[in-house]
C-alpha atoms as a PDB file:
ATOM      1  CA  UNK A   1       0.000   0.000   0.000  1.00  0.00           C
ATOM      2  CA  UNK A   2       1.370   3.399  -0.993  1.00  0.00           C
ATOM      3  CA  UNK A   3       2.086   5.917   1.488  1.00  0.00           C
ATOM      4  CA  UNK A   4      -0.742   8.700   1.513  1.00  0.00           C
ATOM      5  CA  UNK A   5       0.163  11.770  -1.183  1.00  0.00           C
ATOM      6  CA  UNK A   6       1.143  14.840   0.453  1.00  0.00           C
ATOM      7  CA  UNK A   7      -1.816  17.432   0.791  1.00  0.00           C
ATOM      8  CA  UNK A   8      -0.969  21.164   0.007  1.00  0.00           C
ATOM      9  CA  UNK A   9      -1.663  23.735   2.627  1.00  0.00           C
ATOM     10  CA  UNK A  10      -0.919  21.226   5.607  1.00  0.00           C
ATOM     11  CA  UNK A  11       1.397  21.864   8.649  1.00  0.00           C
ATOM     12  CA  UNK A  12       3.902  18.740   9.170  1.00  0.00           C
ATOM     13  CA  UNK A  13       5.951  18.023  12.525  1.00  0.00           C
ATOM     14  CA  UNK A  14       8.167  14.851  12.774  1.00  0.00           C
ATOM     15  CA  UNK A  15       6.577  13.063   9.698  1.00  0.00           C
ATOM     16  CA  UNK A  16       8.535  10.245   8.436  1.00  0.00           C
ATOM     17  CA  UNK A  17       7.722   9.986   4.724  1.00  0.00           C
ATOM     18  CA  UNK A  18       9.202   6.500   3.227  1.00  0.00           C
ATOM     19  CA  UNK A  19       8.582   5.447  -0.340  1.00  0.00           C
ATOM     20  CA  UNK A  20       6.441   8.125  -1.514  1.00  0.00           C
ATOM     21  CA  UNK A  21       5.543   8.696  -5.085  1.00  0.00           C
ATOM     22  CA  UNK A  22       4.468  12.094  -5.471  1.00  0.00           C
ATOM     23  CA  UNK A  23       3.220  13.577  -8.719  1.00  0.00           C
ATOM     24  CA  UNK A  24       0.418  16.564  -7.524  1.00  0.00           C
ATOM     25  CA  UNK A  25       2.052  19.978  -7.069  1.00  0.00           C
ATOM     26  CA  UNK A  26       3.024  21.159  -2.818  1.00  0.00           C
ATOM     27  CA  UNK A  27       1.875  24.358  -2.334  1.00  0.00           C
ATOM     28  CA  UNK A  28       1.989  26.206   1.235  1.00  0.00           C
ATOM     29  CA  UNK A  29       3.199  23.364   3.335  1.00  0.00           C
ATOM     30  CA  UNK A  30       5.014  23.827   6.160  1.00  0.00           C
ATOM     31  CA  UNK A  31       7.644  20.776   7.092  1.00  0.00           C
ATOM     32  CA  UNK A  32       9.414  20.930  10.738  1.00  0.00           C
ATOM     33  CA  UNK A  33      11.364  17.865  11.525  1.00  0.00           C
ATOM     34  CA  UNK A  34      10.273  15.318   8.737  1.00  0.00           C
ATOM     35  CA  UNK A  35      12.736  12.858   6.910  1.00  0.00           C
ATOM     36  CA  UNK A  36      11.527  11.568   3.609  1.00  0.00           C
ATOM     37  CA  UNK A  37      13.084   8.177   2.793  1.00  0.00           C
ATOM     38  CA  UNK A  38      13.418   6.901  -0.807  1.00  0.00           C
ATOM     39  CA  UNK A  39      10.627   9.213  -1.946  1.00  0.00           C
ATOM     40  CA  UNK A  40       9.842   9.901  -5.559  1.00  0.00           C
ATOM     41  CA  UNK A  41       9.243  13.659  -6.027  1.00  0.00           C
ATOM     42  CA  UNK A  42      10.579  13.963  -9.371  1.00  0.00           C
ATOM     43  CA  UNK A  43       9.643  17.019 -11.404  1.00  0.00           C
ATOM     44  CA  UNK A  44       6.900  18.218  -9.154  1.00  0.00           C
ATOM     45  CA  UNK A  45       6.655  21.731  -7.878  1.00  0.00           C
ATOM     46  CA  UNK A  46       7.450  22.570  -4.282  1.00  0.00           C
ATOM     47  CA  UNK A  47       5.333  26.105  -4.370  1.00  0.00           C
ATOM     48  CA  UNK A  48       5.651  28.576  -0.985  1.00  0.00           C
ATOM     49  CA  UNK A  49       6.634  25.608   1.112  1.00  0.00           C
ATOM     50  CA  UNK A  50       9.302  25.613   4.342  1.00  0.00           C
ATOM     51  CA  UNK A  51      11.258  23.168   5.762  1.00  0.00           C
ATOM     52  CA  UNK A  52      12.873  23.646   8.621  1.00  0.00           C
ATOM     53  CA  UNK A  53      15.532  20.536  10.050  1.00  0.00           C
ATOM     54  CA  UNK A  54      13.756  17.597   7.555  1.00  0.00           C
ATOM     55  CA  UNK A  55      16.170  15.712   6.214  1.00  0.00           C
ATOM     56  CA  UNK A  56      16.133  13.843   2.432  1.00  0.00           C
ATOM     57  CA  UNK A  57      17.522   9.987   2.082  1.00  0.00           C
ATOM     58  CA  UNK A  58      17.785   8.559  -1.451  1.00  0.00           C
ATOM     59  CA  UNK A  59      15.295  10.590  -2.959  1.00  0.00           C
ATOM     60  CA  UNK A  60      14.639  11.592  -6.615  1.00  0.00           C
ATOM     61  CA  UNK A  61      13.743  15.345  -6.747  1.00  0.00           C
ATOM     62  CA  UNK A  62      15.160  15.938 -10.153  1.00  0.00           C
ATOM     63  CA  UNK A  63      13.720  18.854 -11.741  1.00  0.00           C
ATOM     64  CA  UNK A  64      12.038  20.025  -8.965  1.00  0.00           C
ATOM     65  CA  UNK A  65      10.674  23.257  -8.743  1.00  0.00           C
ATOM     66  CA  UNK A  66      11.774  25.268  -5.505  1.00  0.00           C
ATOM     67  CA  UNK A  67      10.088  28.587  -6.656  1.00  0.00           C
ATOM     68  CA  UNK A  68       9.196  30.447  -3.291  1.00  0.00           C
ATOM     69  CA  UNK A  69       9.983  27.938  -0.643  1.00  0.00           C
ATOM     70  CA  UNK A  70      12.426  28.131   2.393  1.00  0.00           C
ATOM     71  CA  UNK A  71      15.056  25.149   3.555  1.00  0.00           C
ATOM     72  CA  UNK A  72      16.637  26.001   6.647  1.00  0.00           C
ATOM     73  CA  UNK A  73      18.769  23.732   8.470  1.00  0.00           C
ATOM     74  CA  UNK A  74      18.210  21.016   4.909  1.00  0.00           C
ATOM     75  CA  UNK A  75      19.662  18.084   4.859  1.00  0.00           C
ATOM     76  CA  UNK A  76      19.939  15.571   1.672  1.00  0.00           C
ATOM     77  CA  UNK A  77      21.952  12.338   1.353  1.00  0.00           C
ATOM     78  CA  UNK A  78      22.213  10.110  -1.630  1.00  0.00           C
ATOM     79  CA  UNK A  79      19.437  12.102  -3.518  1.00  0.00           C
ATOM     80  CA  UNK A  80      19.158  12.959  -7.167  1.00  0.00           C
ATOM     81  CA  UNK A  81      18.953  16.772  -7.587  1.00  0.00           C
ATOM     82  CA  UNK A  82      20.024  16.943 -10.900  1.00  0.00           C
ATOM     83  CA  UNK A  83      18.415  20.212 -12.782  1.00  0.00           C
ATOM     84  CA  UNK A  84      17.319  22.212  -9.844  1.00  0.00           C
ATOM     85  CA  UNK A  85      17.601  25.967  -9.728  1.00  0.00           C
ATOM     86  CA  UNK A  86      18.165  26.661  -5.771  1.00  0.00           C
ATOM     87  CA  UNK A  87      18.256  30.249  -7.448  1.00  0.00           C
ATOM     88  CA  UNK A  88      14.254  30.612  -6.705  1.00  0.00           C
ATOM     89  CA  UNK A  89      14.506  29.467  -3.444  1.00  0.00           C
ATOM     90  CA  UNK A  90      13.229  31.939  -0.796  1.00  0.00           C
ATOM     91  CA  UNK A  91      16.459  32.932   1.056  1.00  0.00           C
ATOM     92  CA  UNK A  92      15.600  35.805   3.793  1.00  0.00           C
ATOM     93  CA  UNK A  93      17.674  36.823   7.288  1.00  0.00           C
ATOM     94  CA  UNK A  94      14.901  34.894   9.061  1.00  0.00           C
ATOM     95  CA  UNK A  95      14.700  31.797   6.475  1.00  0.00           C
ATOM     96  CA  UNK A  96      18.768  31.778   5.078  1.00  0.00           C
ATOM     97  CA  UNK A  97      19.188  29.008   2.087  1.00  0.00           C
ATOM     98  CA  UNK A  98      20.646  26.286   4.643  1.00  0.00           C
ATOM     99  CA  UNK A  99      20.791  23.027   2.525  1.00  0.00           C
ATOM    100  CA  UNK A 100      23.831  20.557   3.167  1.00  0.00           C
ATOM    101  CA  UNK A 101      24.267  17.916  -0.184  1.00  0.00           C
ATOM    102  CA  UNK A 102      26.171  14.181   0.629  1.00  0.00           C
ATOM    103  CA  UNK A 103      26.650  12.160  -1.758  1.00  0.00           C
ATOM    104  CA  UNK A 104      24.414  13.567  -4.122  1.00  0.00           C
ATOM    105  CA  UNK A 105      24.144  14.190  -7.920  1.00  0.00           C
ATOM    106  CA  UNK A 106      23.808  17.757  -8.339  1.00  0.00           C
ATOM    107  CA  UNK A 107      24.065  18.016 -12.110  1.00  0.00           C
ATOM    108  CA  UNK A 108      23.178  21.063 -13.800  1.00  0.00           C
ATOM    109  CA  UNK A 109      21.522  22.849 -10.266  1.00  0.00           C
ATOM    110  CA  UNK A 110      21.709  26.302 -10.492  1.00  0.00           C
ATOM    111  CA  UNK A 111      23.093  28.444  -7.284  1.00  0.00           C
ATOM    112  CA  UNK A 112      23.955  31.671  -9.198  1.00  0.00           C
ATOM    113  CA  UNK A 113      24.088  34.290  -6.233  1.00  0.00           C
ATOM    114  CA  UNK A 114      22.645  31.693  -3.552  1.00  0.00           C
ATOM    115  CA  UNK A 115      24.410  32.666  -0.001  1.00  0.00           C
ATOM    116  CA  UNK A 116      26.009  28.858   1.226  1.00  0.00           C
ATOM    117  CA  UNK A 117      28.230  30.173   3.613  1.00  0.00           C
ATOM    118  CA  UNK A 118      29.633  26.953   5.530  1.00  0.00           C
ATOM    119  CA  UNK A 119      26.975  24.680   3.974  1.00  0.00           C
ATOM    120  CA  UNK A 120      28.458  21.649   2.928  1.00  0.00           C
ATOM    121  CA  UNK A 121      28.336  19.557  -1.002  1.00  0.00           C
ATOM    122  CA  UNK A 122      30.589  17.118  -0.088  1.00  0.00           C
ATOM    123  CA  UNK A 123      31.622  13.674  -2.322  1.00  0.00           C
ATOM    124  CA  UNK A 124      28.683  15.184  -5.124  1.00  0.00           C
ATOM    125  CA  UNK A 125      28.446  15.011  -8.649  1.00  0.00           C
ATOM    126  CA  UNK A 126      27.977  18.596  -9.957  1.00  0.00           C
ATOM    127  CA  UNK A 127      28.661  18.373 -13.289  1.00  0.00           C
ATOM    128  CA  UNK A 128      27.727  21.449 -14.834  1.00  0.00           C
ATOM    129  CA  UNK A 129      26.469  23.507 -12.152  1.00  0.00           C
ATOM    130  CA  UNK A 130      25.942  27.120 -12.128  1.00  0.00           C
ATOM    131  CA  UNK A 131      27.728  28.691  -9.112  1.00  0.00           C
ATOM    132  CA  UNK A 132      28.382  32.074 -10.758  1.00  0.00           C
ATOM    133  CA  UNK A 133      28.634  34.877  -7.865  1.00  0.00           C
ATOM    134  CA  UNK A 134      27.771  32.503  -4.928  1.00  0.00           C
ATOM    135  CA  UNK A 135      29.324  32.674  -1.950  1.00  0.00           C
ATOM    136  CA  UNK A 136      30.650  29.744  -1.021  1.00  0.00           C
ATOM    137  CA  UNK A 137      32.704  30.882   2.073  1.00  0.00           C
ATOM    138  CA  UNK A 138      34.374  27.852   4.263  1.00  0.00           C
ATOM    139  CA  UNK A 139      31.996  25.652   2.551  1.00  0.00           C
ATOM    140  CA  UNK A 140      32.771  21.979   2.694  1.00  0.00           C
ATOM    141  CA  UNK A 141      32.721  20.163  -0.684  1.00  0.00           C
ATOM    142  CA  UNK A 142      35.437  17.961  -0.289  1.00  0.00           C
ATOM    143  CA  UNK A 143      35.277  14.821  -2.887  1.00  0.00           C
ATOM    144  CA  UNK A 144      33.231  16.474  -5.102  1.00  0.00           C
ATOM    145  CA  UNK A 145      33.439  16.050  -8.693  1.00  0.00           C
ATOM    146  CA  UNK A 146      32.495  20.174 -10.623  1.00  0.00           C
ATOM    147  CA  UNK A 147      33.506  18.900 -14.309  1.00  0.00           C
ATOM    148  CA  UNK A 148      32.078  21.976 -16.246  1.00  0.00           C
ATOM    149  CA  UNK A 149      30.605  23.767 -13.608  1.00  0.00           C
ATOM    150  CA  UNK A 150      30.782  27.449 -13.403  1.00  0.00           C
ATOM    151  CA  UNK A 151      32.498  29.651 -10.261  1.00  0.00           C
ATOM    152  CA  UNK A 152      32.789  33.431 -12.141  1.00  0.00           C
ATOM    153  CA  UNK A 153      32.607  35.893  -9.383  1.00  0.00           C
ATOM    154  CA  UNK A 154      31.831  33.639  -6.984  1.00  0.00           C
ATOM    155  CA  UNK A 155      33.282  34.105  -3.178  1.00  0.00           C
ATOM    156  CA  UNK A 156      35.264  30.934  -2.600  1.00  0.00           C
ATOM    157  CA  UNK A 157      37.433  32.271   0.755  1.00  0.00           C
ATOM    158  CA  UNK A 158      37.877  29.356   3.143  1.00  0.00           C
ATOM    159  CA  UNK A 159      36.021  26.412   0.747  1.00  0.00           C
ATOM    160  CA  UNK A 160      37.587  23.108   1.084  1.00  0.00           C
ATOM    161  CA  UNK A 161      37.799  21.362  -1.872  1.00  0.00           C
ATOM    162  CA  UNK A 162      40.407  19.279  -0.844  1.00  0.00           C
ATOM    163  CA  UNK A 163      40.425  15.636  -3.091  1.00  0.00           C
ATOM    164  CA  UNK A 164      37.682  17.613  -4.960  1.00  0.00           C
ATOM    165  CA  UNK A 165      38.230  17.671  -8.935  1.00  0.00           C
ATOM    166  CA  UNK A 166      37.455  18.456 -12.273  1.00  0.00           C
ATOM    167  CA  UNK A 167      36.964  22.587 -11.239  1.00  0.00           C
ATOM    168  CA  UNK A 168      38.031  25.149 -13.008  1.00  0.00           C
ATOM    169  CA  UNK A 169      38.377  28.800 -11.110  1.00  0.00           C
ATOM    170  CA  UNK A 170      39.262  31.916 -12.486  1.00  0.00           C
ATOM    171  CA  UNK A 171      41.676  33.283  -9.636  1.00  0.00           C
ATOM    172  CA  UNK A 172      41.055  36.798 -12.170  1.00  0.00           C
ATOM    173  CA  UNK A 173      37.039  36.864 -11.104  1.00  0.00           C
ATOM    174  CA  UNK A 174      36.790  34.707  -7.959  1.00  0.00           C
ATOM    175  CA  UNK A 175      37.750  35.382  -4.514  1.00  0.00           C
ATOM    176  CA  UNK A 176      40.054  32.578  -2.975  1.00  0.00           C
ATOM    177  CA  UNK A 177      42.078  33.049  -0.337  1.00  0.00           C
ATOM    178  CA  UNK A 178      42.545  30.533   2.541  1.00  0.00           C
ATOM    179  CA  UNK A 179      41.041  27.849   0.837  1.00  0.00           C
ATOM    180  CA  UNK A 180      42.138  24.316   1.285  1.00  0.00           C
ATOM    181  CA  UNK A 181      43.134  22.372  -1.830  1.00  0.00           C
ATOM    182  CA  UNK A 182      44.752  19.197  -2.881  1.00  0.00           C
ATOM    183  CA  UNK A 183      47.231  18.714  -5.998  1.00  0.00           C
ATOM    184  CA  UNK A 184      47.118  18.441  -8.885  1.00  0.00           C
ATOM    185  CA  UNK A 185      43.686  19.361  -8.761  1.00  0.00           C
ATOM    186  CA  UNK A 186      44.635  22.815  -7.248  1.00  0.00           C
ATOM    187  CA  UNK A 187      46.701  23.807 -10.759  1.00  0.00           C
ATOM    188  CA  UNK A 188      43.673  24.324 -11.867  1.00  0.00           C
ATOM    189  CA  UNK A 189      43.744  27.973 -10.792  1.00  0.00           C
ATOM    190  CA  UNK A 190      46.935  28.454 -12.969  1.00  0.00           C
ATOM    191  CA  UNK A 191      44.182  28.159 -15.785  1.00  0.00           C
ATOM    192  CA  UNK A 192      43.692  31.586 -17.218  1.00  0.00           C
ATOM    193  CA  UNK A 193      46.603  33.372 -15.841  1.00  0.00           C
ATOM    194  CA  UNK A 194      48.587  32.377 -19.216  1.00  0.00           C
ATOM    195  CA  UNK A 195      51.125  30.524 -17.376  1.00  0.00           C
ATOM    196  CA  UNK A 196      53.125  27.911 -18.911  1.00  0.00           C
ATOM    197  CA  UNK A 197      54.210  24.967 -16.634  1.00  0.00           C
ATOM    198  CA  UNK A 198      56.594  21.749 -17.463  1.00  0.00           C
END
């Protein structure tokens, strides 16, 4: 028997949601403590929601639309995220962006100007993301794999991205002092500054 869909409007303390296959839009739900578990929320739309310190565990939410919710205090593990623009997120000083990614594929998620100060995307896939002007200060993403993702003006002070590879920062247009790298990965930042190295 399948789990009960989500009903929009609803308030939800310490729900555990397991298996759920959710295909009808979430509109004005408030989540406080809930973990969803292996739940199937692929390309639905998450409209005016909030979470507040639910956690996500091997769940598909590619393509999901964030447009006007709050995640504070977020946590996802082993999810698919692939495709979704944090961007339209509702990030205020009393509801701040607070989403930490384990183990998660990330590809093609959009954080252009998203504020993830010491949130952590650590051993991801992020192929392709869009992290232009983000600030990204003492973030954890250690492990994680950026092939073709995008840091332009982004504020990358502090990040570790130690055994993380595949990035490529422009030292020209991103901040990056004090973070923590690993070689060879961290010749990557040579790229761009027209230096030649045998």
């Amino acid at each position: 028997m399948s789990p009960a869909p989500i009903e929009s409007g609803r308030h939800y303390r310490d729900t555990a949601f397991q298996q759920l296959n959710q295909t009808a839009a979430i509109e004005g739900c408030t989540f406080v403590g809930c973990t969803f578990d292996a739940c199937h929320l692929r390309e639905i739309t998450l409209q005016d929601c909030r979470f507040l310190a639910c956690a996500f565990v091997a769940c598909d939410l590619s393509l999901v639309d964030v447009s006007g919710s709050a995640f504070r205090d977020v946590s996802f593990d082993a999810c698919n995220l692939t495709g979704v623009n944090w961007a339209r997120a509702t990030a205020t000083l009393h509801d701040p962006l607070e989403v930490d990614f384990r183990d998660c594929t990330l590809d093609f998620a959009v954080f252009q100007g998203c504020a993830l100060e010491g949130r952590r995307i650590a051993h991801c896939v992020a192929h392709e993301c869009d992290f232009r002007n983000a600030v990204l200060i003492d973030a954890v993403c250690r492990g994680s794999d950026f092939a073709g993702s995008n840091f332009d003006g982004a504020d990358l002070r502090g990040i570790d991205l130690r055994k993380a590879r595949n990035y490529a920062i422009d030292v020209r247009t991103t901040q990056v002092k004090g973070a923590r790298l690993s070689l060879p990965e961290a010749v990557a930042l040579l790229k761009g500054l027209e230096i030649e190295l045998d």
